[in-house]
N, C-alpha and C. Protein backbone atom coordinates (compact mmCIF):
# COMPACT_ATOMS: atom_id res chain seq x y z
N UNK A 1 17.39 82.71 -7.10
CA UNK A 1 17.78 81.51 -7.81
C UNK A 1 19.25 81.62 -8.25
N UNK A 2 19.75 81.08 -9.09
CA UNK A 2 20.96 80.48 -9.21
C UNK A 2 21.40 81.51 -11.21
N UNK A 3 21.99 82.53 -10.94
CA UNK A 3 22.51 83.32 -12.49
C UNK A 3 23.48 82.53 -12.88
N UNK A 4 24.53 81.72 -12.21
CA UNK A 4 25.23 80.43 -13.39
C UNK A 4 25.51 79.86 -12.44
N UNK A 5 26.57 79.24 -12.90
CA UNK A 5 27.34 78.28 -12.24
C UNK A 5 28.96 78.55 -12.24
N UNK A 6 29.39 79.16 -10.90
CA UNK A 6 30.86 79.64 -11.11
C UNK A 6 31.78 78.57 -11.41
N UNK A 7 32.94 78.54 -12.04
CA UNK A 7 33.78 77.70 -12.43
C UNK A 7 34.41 76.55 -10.60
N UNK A 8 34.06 77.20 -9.31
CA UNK A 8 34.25 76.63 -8.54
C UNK A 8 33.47 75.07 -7.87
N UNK A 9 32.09 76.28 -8.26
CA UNK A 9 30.93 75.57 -7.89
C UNK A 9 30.90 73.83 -9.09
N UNK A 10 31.21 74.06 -10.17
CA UNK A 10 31.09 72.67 -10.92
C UNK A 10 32.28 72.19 -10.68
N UNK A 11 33.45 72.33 -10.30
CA UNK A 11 34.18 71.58 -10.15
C UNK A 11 33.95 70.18 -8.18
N UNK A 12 32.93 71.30 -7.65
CA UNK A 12 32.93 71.04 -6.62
C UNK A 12 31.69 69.98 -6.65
N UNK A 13 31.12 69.92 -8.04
CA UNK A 13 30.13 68.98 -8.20
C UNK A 13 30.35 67.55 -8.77
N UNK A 14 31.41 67.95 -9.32
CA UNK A 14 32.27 67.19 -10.12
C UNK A 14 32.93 66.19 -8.82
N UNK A 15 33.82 66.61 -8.32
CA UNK A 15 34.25 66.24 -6.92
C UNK A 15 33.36 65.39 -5.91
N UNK A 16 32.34 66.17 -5.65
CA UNK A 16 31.18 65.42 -5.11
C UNK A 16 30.86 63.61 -5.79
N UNK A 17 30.32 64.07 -7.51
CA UNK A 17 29.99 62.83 -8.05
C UNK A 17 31.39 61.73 -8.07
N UNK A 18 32.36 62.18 -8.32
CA UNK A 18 33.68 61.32 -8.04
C UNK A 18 33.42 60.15 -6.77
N UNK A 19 33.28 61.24 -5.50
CA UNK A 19 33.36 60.53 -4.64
C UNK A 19 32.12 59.66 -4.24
N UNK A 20 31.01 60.03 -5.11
CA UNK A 20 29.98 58.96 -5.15
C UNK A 20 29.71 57.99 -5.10
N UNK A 21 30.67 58.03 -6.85
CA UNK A 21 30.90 56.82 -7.77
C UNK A 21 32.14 55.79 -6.73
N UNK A 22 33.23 56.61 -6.51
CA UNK A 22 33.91 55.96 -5.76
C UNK A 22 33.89 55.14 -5.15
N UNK A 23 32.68 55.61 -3.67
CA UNK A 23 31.94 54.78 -2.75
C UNK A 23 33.21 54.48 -1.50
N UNK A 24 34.35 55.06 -1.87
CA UNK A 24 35.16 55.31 -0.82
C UNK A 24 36.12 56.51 -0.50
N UNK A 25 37.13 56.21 0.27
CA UNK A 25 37.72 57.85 0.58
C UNK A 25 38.25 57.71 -0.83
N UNK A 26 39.15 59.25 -0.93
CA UNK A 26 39.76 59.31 -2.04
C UNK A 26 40.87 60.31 -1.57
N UNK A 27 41.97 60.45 -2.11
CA UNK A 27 42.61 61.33 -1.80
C UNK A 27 42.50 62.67 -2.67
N UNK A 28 43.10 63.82 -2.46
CA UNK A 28 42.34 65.28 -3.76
C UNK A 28 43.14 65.01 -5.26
N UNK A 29 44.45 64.53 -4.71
CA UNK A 29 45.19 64.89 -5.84
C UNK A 29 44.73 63.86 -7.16
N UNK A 30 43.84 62.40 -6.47
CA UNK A 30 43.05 61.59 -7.27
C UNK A 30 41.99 62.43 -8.49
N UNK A 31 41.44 62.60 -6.74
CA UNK A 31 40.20 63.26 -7.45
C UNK A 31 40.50 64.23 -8.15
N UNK A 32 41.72 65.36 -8.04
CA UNK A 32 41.78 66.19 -9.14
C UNK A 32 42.10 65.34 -10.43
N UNK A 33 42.69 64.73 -10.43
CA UNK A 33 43.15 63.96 -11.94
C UNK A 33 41.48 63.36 -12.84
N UNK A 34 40.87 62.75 -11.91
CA UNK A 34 39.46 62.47 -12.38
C UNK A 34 38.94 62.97 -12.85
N UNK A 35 38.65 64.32 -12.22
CA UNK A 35 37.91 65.51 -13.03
C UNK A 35 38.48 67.19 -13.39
N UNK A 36 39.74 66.70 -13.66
CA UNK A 36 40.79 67.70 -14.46
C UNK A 36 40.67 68.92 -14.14
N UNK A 37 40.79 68.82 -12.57
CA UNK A 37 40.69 70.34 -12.13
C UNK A 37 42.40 70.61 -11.39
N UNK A 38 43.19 71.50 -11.47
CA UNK A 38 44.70 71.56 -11.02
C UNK A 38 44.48 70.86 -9.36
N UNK A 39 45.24 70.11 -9.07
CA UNK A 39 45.60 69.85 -7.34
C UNK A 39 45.31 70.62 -6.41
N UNK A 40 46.05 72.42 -6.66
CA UNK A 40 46.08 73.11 -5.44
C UNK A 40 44.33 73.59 -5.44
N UNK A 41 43.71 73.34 -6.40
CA UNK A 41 42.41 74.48 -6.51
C UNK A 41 41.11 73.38 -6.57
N UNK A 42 41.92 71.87 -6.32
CA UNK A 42 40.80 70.80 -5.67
C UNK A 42 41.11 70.65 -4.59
N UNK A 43 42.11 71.01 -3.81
CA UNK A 43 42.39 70.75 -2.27
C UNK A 43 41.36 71.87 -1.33
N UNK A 44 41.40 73.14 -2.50
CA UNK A 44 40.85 74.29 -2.20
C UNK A 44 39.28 74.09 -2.07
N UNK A 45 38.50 73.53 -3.00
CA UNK A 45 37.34 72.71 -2.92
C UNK A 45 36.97 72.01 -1.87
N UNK A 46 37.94 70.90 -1.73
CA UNK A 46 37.32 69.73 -1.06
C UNK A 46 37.52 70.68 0.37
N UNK A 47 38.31 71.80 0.83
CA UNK A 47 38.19 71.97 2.17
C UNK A 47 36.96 72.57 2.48
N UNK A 48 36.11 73.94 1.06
CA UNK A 48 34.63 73.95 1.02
C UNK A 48 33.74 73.01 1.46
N UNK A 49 33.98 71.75 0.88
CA UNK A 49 33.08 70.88 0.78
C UNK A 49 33.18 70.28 2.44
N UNK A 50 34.72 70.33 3.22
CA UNK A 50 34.15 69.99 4.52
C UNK A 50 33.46 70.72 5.26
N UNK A 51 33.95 72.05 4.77
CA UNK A 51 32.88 73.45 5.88
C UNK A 51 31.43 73.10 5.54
N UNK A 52 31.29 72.95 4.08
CA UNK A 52 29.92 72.81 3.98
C UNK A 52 29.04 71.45 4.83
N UNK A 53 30.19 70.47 5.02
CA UNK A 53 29.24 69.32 6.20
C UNK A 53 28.94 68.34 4.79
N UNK A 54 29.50 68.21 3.45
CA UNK A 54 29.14 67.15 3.22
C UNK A 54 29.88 66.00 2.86
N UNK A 55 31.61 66.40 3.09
CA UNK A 55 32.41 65.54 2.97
C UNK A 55 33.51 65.54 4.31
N UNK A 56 34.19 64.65 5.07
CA UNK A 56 35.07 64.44 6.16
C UNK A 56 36.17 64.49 5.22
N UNK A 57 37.11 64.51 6.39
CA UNK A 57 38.81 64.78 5.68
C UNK A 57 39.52 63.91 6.95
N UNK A 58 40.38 62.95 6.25
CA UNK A 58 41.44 62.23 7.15
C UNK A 58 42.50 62.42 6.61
N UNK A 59 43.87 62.85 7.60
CA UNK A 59 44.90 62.83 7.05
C UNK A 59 45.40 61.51 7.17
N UNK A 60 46.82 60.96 6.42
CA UNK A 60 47.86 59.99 6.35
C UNK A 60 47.62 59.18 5.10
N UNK A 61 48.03 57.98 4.90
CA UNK A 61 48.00 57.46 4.42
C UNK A 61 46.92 57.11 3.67
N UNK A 62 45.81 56.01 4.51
CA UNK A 62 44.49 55.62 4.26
C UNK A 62 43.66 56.52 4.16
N UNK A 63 43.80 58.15 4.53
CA UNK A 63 42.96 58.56 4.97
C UNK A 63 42.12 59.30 3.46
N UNK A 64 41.89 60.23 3.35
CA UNK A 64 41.18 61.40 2.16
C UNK A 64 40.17 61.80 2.78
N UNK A 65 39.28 62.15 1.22
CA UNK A 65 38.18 62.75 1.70
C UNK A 65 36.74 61.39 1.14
N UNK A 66 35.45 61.71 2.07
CA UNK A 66 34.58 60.86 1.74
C UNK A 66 33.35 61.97 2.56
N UNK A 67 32.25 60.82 1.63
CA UNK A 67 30.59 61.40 1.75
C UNK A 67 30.82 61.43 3.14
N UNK A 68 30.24 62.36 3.95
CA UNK A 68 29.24 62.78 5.32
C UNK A 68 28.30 61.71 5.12
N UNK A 69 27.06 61.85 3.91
CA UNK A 69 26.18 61.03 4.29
C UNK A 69 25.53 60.31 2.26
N UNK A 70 24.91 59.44 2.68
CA UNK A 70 24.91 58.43 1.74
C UNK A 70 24.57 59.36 0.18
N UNK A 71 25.06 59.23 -0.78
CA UNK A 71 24.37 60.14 -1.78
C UNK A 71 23.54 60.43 -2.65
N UNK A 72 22.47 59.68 -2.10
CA UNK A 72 21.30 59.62 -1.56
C UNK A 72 20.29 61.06 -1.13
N UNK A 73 21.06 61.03 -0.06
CA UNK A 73 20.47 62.38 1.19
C UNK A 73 21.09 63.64 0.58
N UNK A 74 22.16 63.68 -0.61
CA UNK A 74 22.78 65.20 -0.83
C UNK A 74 22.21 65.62 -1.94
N UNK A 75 21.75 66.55 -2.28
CA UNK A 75 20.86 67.44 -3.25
C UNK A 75 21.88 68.27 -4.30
N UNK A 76 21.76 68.17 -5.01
CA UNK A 76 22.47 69.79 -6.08
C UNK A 76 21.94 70.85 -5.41
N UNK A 77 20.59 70.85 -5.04
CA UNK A 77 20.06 72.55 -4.57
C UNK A 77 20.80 73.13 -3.37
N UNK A 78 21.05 71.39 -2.13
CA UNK A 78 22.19 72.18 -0.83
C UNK A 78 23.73 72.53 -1.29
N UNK A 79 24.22 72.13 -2.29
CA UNK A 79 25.65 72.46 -2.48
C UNK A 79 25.49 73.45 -3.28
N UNK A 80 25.15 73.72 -4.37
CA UNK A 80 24.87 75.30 -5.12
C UNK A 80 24.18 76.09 -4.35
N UNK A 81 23.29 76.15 -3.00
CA UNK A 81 23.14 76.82 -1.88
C UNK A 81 24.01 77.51 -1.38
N UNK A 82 24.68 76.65 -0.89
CA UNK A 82 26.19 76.64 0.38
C UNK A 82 26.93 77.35 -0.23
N UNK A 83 27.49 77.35 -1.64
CA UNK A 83 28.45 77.85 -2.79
C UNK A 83 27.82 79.12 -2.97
N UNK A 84 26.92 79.26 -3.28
CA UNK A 84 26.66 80.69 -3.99
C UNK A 84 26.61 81.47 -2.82
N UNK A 85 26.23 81.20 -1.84
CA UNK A 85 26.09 82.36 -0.45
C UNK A 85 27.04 82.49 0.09
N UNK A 86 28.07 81.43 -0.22
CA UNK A 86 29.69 81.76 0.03
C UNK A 86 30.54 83.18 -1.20
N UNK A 87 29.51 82.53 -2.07
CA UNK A 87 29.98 83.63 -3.60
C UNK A 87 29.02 83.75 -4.35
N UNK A 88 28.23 85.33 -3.82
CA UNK A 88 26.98 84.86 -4.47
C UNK A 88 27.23 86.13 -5.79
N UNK A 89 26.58 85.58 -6.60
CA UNK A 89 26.72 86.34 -8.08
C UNK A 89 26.09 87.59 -8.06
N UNK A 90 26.20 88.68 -8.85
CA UNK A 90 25.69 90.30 -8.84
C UNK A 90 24.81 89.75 -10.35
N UNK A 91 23.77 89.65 -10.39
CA UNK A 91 23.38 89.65 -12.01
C UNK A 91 22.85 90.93 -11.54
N UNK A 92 22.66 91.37 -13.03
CA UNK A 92 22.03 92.34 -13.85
C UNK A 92 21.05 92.53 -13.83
N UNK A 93 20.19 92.80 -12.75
CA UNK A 93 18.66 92.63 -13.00
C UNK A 93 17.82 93.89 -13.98
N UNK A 94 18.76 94.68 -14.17
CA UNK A 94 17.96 96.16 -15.11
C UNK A 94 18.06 95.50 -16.42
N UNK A 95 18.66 94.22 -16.99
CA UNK A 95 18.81 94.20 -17.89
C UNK A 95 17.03 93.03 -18.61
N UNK A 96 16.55 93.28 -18.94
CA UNK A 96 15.45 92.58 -19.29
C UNK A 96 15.30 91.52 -19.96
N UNK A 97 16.84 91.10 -20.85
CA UNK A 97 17.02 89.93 -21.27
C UNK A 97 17.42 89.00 -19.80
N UNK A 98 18.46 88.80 -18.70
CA UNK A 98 18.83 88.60 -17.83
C UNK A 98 17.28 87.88 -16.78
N UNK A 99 16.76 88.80 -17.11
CA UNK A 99 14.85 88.86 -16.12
C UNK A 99 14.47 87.57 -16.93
N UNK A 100 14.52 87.31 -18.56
CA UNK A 100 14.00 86.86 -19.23
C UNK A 100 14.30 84.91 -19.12
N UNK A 101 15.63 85.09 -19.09
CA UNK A 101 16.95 84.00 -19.13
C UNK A 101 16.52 83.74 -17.85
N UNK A 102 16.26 84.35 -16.42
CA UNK A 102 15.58 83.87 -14.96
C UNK A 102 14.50 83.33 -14.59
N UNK A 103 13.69 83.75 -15.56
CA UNK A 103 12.36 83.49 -15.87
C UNK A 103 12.19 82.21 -16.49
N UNK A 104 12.92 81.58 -17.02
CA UNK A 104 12.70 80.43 -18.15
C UNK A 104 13.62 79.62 -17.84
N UNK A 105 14.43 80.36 -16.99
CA UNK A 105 15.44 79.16 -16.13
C UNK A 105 14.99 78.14 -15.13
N UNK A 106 14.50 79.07 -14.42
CA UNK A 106 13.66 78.58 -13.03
C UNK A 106 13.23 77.66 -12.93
N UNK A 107 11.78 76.88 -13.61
CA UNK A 107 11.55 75.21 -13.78
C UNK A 107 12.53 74.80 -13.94
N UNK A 108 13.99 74.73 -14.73
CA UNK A 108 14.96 73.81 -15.02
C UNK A 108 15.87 73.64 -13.79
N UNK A 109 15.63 74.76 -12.82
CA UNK A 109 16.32 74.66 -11.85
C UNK A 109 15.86 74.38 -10.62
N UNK A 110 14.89 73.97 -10.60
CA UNK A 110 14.03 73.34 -9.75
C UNK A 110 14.16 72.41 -9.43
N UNK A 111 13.79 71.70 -10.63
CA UNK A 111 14.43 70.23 -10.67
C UNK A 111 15.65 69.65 -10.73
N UNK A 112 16.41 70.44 -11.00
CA UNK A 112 17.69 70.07 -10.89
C UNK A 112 18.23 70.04 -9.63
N UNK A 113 17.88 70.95 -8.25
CA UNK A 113 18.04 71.02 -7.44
C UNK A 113 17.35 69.88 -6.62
N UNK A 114 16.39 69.55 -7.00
CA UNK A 114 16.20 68.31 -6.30
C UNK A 114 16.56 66.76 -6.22
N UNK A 115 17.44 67.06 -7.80
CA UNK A 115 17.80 65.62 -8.01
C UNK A 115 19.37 65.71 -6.96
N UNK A 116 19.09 64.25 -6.19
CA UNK A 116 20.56 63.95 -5.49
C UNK A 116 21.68 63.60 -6.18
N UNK A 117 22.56 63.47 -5.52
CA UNK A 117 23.91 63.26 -6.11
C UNK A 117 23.90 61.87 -6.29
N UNK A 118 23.19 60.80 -5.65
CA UNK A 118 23.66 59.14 -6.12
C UNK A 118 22.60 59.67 -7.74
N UNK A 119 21.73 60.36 -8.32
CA UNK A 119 21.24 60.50 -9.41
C UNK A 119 22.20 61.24 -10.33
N UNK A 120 22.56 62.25 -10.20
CA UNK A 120 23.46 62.91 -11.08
C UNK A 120 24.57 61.95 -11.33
N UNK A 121 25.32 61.29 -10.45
CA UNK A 121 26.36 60.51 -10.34
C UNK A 121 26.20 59.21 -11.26
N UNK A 122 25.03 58.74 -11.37
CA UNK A 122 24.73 57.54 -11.86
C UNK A 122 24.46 58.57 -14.05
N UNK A 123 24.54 59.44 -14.05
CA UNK A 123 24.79 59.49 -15.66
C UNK A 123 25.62 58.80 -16.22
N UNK A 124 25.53 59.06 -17.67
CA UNK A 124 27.03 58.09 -18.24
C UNK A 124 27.38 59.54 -18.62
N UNK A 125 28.93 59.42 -18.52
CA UNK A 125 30.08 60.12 -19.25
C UNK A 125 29.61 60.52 -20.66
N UNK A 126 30.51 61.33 -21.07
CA UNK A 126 30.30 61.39 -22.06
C UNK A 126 31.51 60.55 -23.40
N UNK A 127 31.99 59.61 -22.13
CA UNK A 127 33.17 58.71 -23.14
C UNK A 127 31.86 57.12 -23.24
N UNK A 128 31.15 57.38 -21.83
CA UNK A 128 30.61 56.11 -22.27
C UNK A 128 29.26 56.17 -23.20
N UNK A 129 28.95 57.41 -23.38
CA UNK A 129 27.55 57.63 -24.29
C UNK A 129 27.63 57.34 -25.56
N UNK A 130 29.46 57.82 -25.98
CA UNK A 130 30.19 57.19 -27.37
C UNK A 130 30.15 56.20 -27.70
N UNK A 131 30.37 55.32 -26.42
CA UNK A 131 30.24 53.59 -26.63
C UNK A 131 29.09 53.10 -26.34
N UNK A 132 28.41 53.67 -26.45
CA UNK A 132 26.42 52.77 -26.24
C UNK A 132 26.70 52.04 -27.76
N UNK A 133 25.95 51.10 -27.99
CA UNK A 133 25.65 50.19 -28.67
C UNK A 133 24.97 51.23 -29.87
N UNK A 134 23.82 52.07 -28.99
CA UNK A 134 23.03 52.73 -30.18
C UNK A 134 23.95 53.60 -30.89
N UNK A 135 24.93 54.77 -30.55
CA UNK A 135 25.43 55.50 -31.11
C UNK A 135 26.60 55.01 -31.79
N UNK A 136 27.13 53.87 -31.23
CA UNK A 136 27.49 53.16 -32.16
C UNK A 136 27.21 53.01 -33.65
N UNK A 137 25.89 52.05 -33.29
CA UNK A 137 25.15 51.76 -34.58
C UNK A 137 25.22 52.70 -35.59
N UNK A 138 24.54 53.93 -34.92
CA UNK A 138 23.73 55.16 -35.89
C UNK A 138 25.42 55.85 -36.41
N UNK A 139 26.50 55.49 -35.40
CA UNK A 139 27.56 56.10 -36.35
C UNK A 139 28.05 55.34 -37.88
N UNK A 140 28.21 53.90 -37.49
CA UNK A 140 28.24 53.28 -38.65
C UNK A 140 27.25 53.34 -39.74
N UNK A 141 25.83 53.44 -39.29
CA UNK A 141 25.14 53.62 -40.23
C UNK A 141 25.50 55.18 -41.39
N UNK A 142 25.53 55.68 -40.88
CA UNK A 142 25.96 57.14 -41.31
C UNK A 142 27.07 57.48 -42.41
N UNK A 143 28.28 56.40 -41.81
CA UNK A 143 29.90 56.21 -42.13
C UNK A 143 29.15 55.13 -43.65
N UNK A 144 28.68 54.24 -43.82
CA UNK A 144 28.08 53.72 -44.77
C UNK A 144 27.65 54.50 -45.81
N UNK A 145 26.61 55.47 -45.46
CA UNK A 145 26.11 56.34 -46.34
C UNK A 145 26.77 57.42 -47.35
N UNK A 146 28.41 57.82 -46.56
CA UNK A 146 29.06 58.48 -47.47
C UNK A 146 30.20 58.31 -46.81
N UNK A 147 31.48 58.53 -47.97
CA UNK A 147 32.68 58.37 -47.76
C UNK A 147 33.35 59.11 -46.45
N UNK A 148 34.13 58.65 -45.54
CA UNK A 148 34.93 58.93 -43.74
C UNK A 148 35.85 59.98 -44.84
N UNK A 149 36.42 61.20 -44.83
CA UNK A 149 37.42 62.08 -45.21
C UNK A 149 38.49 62.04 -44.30
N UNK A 150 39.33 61.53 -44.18
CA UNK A 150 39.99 62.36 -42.83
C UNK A 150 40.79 63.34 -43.18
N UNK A 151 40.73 63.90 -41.93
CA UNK A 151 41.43 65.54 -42.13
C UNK A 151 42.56 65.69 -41.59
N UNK A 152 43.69 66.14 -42.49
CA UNK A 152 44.91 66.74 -41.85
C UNK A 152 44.82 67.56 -41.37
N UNK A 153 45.96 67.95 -40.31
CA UNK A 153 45.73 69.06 -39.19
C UNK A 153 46.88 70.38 -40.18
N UNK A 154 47.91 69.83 -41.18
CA UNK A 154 48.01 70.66 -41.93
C UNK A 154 47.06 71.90 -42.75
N UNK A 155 46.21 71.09 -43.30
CA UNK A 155 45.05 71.21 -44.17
C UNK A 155 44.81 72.34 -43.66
N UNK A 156 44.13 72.13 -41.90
CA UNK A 156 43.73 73.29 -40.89
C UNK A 156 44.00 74.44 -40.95
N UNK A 157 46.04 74.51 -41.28
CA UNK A 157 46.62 75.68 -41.09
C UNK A 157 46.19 77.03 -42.23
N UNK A 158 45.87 77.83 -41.81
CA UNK A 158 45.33 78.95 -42.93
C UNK A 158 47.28 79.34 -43.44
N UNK A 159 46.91 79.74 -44.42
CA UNK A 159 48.17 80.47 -44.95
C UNK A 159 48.71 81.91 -44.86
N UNK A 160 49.48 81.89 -43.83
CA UNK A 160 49.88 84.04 -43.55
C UNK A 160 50.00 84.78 -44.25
């Protein structure tokens, strides 16, 4: 199974859902800005992602990168597959907490692996979860109940 998630592998998921949402090509240096990963080390990605067969690459103008196939048909379990056997992790297995954390991981990663990318892709952000109506609400309600403080970033500074 899967001991984490390397800092490559989520950016490359990240990348993936971009181009989901997109629904068209994109170029990297886009998509790096989207999901705030540096240029040279999303170019580095997306060329993974063509070895792996699930994104094409056009050069020029019009061209970028886009889905192989609808996202729909692409899984979390085949791209954290493809990734980890490209770089697969050394855990600790003598360690019995590690056994423990694998053990109780496993259902969560089950399912996670089966959900596709048009599913993962379709979450909300976490800028738009701020703006739901409900958390809205429940923030004002809250802000009602006792006085907003705001805090200086002076305040912050401890004294040497």
């Amino acid at each position: 199974m899967w001991p984490g998630f390397p800092k490559r592998l989520q950016s490359a998921l990240k990348a993936l859902c971009c181009l989901a949402q997109a629904g068209t090509a994109m170029q990297a240096a886009t998509i790096a800005e989207r999901i705030a990963v540096p240029k040279a080390e999303t170019a580095k990605i997306m060329q993974l992602l063509v070895w792996g067969g699930f994104v094409t690459s056009r050069r020029g103008i019009k061209g970028g990168f886009q889905l192989v196939t609808p996202p729909e048909k692409i899984t979390m379990g085949a791209v954290i597959d493809f990734f980890l056997t490209r770089h697969p992790a050394e855990p600790d297995w003598d360690s019995p907490i590690l056994r423990a954390l694998q053990k109780s991981m496993a259902p969560g990663q089950q399912k996670f692996a089966k959900l596709t990318l048009a599913h993962v892709s379709h979450f909300p952000s976490r800028a738009t979860r701020s703006k739901s109506p409900a958390i809205t609400k429940l923030s004002q309600t809250r802000q009602k109940g006792s006085k907003v403080r705001k805090f200086n970033n002076s305040q912050a500074q401890t004294k040497g």
